[in-house]
C-alpha atoms as a PDB file:
ATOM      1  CA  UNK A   1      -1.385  -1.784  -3.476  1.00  0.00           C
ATOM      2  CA  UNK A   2      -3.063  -4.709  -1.490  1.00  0.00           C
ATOM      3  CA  UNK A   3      -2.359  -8.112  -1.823  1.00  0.00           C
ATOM      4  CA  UNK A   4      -5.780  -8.693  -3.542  1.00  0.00           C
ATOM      5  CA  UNK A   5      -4.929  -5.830  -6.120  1.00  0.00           C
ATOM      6  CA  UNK A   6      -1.257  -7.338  -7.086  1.00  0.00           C
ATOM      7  CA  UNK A   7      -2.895 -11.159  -7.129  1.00  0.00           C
ATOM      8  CA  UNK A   8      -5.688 -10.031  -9.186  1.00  0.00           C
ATOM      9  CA  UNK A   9      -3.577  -7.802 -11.672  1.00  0.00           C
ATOM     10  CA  UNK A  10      -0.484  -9.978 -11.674  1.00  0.00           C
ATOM     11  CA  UNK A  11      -1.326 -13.975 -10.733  1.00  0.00           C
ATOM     12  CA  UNK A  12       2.055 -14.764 -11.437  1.00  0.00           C
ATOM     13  CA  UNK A  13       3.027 -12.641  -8.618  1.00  0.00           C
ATOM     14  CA  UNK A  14       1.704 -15.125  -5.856  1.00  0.00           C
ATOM     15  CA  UNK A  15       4.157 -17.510  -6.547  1.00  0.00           C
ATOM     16  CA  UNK A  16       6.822 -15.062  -6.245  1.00  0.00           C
ATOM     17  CA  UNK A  17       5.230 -14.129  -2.963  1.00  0.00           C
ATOM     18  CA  UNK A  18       4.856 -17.758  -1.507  1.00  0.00           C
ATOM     19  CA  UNK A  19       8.554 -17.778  -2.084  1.00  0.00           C
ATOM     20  CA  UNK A  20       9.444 -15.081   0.414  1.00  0.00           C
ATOM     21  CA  UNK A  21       6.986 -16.754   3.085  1.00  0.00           C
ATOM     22  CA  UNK A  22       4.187 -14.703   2.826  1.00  0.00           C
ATOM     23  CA  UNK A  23       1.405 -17.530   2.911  1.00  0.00           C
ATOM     24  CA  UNK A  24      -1.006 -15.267   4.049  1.00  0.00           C
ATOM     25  CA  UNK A  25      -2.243 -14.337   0.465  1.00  0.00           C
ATOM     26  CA  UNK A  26      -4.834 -16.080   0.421  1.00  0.00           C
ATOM     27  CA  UNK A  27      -6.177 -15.023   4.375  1.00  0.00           C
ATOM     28  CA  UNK A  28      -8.919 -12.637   3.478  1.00  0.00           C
ATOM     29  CA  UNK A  29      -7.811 -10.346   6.100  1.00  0.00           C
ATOM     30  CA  UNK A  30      -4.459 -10.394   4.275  1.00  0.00           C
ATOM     31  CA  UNK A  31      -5.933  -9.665   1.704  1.00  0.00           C
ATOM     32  CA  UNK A  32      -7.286  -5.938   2.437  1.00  0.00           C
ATOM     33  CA  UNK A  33      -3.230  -5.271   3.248  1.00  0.00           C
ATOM     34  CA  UNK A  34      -1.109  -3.309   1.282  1.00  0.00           C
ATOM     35  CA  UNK A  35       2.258  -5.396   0.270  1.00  0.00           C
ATOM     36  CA  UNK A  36       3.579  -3.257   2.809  1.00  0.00           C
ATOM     37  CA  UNK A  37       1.855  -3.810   5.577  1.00  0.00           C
ATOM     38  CA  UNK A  38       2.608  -7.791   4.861  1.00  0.00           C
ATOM     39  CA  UNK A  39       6.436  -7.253   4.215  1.00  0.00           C
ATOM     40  CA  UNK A  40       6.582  -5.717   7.312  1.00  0.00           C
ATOM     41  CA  UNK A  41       4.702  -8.329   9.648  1.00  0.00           C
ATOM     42  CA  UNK A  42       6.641 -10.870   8.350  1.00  0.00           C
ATOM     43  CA  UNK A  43       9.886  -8.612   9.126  1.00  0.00           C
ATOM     44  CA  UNK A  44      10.473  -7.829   5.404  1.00  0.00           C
ATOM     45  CA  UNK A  45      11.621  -5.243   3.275  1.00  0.00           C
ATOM     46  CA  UNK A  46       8.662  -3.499   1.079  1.00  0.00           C
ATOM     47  CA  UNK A  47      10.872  -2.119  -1.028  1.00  0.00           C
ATOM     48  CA  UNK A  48      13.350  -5.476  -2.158  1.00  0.00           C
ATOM     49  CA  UNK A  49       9.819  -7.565  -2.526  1.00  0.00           C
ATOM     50  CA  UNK A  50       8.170  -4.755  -5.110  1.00  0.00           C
ATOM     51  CA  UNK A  51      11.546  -4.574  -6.788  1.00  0.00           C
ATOM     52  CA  UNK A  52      12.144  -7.941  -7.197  1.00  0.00           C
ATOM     53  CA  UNK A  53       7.987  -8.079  -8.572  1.00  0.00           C
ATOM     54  CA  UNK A  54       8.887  -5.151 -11.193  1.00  0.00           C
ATOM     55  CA  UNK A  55      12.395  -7.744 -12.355  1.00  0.00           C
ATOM     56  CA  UNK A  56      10.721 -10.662 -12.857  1.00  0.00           C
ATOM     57  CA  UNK A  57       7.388  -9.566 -13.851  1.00  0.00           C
ATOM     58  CA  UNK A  58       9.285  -7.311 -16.281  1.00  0.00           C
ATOM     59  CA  UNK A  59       7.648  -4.340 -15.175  1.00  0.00           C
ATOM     60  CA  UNK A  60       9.587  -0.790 -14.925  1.00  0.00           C
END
């Protein structure tokens, strides 16, 4: 899912984001990147970020 999708779907989900460093949501070529193509530029793991999303999101 891109970074546009999540935002757009789940708003609350940029602050969450912010928080792990990724300022670059709102860079409209970070936007056309998938969560993990972001994770991993900023030498971050996809998998923790979408997990921690689902928990406080409350999504399963």
């Amino acid at each position: 899912m891109s970074f546009a999708e999540i935002i757009q779907k789940y708003p609350e989900a940029a602050e969450i984001l912010l928080e792990k460093g990724m300022h670059c949501i709102g860079c409209p070529m970070a936007m056309q990147e998938s969560l993990e193509d972001g994770a991993k530029a900023h030498g971050l793991n996809a998998d923790e970020i979408v997990k921690e999303l689902n928990e406080k999101l409350g999504k399963k």
